[in-house]
N, C-alpha and C. Protein backbone atom coordinates (compact mmCIF):
# COMPACT_ATOMS: atom_id res chain seq x y z
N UNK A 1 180.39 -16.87 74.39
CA UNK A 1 181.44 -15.96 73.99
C UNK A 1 181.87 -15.12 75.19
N UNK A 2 183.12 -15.13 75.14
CA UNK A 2 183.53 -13.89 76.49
C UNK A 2 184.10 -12.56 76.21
N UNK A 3 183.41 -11.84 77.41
CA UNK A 3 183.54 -10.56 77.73
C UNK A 3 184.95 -10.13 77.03
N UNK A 4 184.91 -8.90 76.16
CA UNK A 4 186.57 -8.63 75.82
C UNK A 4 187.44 -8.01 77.10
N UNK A 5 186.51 -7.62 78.27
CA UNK A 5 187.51 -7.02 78.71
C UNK A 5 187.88 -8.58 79.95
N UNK A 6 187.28 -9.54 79.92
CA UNK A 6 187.54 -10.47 80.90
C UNK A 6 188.61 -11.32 79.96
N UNK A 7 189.79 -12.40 80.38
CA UNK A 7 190.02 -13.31 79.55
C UNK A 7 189.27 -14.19 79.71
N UNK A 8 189.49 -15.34 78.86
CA UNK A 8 188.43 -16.41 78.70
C UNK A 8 189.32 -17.46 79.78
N UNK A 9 188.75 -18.00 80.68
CA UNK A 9 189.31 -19.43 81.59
C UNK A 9 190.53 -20.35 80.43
N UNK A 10 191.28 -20.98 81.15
CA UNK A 10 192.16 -21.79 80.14
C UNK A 10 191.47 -23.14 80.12
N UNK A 11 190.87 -23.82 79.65
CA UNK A 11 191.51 -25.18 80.19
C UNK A 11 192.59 -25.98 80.45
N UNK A 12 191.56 -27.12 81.22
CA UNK A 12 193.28 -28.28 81.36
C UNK A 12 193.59 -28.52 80.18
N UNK A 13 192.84 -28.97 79.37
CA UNK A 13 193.52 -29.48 78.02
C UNK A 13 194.36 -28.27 77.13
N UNK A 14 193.93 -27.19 77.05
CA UNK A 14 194.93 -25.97 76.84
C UNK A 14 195.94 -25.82 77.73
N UNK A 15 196.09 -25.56 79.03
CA UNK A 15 197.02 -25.58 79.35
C UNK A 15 198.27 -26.81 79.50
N UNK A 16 197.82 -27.99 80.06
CA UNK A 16 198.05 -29.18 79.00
C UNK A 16 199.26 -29.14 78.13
N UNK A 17 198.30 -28.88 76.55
CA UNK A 17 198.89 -28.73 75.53
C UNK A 17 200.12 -27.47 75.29
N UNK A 18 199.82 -26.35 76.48
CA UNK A 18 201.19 -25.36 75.93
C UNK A 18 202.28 -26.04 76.69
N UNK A 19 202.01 -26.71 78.10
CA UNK A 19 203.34 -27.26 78.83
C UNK A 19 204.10 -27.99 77.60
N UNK A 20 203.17 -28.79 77.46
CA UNK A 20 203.47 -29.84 75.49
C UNK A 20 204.62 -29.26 74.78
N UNK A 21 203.76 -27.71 74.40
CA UNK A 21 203.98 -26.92 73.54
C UNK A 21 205.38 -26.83 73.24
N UNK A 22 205.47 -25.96 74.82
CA UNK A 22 206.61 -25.12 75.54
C UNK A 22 208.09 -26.26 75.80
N UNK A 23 207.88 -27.44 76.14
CA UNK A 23 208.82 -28.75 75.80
C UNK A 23 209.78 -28.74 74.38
N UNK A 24 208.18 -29.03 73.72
CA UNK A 24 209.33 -28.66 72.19
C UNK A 24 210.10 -27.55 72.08
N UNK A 25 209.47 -27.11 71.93
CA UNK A 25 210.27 -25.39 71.73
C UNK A 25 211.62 -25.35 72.04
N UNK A 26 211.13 -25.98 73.70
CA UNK A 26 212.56 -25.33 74.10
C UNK A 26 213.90 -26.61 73.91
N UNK A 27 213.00 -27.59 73.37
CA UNK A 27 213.96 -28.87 72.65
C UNK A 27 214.79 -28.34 70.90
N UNK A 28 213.80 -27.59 70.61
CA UNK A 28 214.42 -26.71 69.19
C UNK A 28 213.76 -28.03 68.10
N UNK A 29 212.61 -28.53 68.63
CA UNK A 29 211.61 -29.71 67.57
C UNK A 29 210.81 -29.36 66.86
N UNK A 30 210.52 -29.75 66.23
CA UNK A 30 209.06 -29.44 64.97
C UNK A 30 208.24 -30.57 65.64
N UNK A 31 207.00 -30.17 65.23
CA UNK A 31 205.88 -31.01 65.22
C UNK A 31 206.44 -32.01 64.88
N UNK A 32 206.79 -31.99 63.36
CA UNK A 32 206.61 -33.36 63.08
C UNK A 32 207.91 -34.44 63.37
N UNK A 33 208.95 -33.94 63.80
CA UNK A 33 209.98 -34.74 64.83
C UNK A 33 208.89 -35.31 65.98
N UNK A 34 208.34 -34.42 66.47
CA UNK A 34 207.40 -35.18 67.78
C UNK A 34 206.84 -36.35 67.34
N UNK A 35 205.86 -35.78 65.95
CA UNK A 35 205.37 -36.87 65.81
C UNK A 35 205.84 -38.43 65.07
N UNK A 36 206.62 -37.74 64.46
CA UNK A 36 207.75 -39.71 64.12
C UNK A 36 207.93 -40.24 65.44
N UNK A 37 208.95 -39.11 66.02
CA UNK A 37 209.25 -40.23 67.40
C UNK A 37 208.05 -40.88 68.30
N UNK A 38 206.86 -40.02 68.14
CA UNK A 38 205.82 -40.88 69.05
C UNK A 38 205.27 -42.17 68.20
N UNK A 39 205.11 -42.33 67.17
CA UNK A 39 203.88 -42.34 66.03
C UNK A 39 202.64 -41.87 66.78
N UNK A 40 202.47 -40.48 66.58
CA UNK A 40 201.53 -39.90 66.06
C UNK A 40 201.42 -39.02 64.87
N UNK A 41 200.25 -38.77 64.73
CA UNK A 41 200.23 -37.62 63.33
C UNK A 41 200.42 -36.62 64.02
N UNK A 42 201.07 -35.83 62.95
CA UNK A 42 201.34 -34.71 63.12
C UNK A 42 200.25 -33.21 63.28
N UNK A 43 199.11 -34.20 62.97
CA UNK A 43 197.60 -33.23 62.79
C UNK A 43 197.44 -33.47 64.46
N UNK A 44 197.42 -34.59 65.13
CA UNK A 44 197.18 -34.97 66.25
C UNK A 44 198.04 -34.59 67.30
N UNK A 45 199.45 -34.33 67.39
CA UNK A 45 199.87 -33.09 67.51
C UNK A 45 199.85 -31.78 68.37
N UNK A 46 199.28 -31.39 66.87
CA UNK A 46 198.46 -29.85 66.64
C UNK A 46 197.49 -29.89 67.38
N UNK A 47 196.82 -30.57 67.18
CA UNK A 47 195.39 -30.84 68.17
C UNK A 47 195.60 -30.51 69.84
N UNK A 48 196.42 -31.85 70.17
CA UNK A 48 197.03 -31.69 71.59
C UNK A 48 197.44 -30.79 72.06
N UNK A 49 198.63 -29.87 71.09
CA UNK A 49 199.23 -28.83 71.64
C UNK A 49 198.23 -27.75 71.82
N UNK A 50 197.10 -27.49 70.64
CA UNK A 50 196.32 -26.73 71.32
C UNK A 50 195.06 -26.90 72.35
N UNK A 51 194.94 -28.00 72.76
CA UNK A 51 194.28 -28.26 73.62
C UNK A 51 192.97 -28.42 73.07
N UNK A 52 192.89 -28.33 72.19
CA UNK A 52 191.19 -28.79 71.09
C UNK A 52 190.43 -29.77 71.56
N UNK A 53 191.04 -30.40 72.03
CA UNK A 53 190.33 -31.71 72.54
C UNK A 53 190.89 -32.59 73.63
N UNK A 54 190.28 -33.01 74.79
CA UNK A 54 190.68 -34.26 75.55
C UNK A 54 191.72 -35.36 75.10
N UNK A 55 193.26 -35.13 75.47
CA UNK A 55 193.74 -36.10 74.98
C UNK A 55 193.95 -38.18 76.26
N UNK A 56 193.70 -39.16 75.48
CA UNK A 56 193.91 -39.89 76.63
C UNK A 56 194.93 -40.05 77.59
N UNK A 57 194.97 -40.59 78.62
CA UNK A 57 196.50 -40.80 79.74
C UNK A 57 196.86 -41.00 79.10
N UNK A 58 196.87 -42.76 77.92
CA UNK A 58 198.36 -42.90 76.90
C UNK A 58 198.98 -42.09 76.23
N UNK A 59 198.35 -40.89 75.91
CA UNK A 59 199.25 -40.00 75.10
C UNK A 59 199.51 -39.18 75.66
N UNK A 60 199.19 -38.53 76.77
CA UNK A 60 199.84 -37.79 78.00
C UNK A 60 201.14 -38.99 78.16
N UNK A 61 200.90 -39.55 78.39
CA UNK A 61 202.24 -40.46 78.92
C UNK A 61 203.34 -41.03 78.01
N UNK A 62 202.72 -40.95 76.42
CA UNK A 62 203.57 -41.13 75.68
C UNK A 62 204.18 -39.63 75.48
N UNK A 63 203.88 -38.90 75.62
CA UNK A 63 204.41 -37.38 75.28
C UNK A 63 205.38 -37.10 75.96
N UNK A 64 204.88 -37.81 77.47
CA UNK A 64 205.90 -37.17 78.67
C UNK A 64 206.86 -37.61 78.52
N UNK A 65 207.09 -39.00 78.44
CA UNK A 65 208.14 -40.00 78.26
C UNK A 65 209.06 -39.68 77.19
N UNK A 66 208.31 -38.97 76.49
CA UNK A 66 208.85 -38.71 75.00
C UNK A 66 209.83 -37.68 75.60
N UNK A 67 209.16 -36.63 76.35
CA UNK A 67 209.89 -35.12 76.71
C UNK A 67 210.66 -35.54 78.44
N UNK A 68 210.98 -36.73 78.77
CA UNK A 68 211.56 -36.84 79.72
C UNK A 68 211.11 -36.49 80.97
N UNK A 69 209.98 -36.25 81.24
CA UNK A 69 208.94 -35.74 82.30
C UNK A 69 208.32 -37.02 82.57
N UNK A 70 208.22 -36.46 84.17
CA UNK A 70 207.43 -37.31 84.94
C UNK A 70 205.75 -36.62 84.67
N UNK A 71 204.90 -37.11 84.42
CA UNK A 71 203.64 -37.06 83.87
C UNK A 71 202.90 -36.44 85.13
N UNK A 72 203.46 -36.18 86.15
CA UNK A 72 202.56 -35.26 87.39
C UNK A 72 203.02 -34.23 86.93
N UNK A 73 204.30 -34.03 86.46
CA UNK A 73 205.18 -32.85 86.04
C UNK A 73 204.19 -31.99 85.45
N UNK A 74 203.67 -32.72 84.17
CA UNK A 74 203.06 -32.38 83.23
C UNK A 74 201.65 -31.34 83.58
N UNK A 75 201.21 -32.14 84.62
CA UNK A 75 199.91 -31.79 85.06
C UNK A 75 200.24 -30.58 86.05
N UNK A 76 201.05 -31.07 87.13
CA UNK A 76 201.61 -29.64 87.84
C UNK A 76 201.78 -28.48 87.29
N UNK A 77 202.58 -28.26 86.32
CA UNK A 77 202.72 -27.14 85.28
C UNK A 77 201.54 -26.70 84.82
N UNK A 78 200.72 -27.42 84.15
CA UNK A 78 199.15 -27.16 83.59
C UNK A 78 198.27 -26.50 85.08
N UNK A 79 198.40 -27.12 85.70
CA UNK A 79 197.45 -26.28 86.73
C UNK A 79 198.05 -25.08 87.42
N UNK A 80 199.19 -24.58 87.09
CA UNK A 80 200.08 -23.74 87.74
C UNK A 80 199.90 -22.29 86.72
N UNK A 81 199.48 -22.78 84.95
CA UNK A 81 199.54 -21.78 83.99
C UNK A 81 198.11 -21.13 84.18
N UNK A 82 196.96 -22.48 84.73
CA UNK A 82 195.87 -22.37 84.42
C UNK A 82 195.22 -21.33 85.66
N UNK A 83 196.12 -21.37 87.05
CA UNK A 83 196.14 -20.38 88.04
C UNK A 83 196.66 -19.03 88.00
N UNK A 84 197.60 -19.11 86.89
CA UNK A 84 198.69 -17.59 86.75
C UNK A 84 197.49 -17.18 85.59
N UNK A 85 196.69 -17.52 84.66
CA UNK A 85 196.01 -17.01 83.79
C UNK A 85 194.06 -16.79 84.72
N UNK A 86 194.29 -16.56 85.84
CA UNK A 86 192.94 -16.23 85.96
C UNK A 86 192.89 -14.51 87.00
């Protein structure tokens, strides 16, 4: 558990998932538009976007493709949130 007055580290997979996040959003999508157009579930998703869990390259790459990003993009951004949050 962490210190309240420290924040807690992000991970990659959190940060990750808000670049994800932050895509839709600013596409004006719901989850579950994401997830028809990928086939994924829409629970799976949720998951990703919050970074809950390790998602594989294919779905990093189906996501990106999905959001028109080049998939370094993806990762660049993630390590860029995961540096501005420490």
């Amino acid at each position: 558990m962490a210190d309240r007055d420290t924040p807690e580290e992000l991970t990659l997979e959190q940060a990750i998932g808000r670049v994800l996040r932050q895509e839709r959003l600013d596409r004006g999508l719901k989850q579950i538009e994401v997830a028809v157009a990928t086939n994924f579930g829409v629970r799976s998703i949720r998951t990703m976007e919050h970074g809950n869990q390790s998602m594989t390259i294919r779905s990093l790459d189906a996501l990106a493709m999905f959001y028109d990003l080049p998939i370094e993009q993806v990762i660049i951004r993630a390590k860029q949130l995961r540096r501005d949050a420490q």
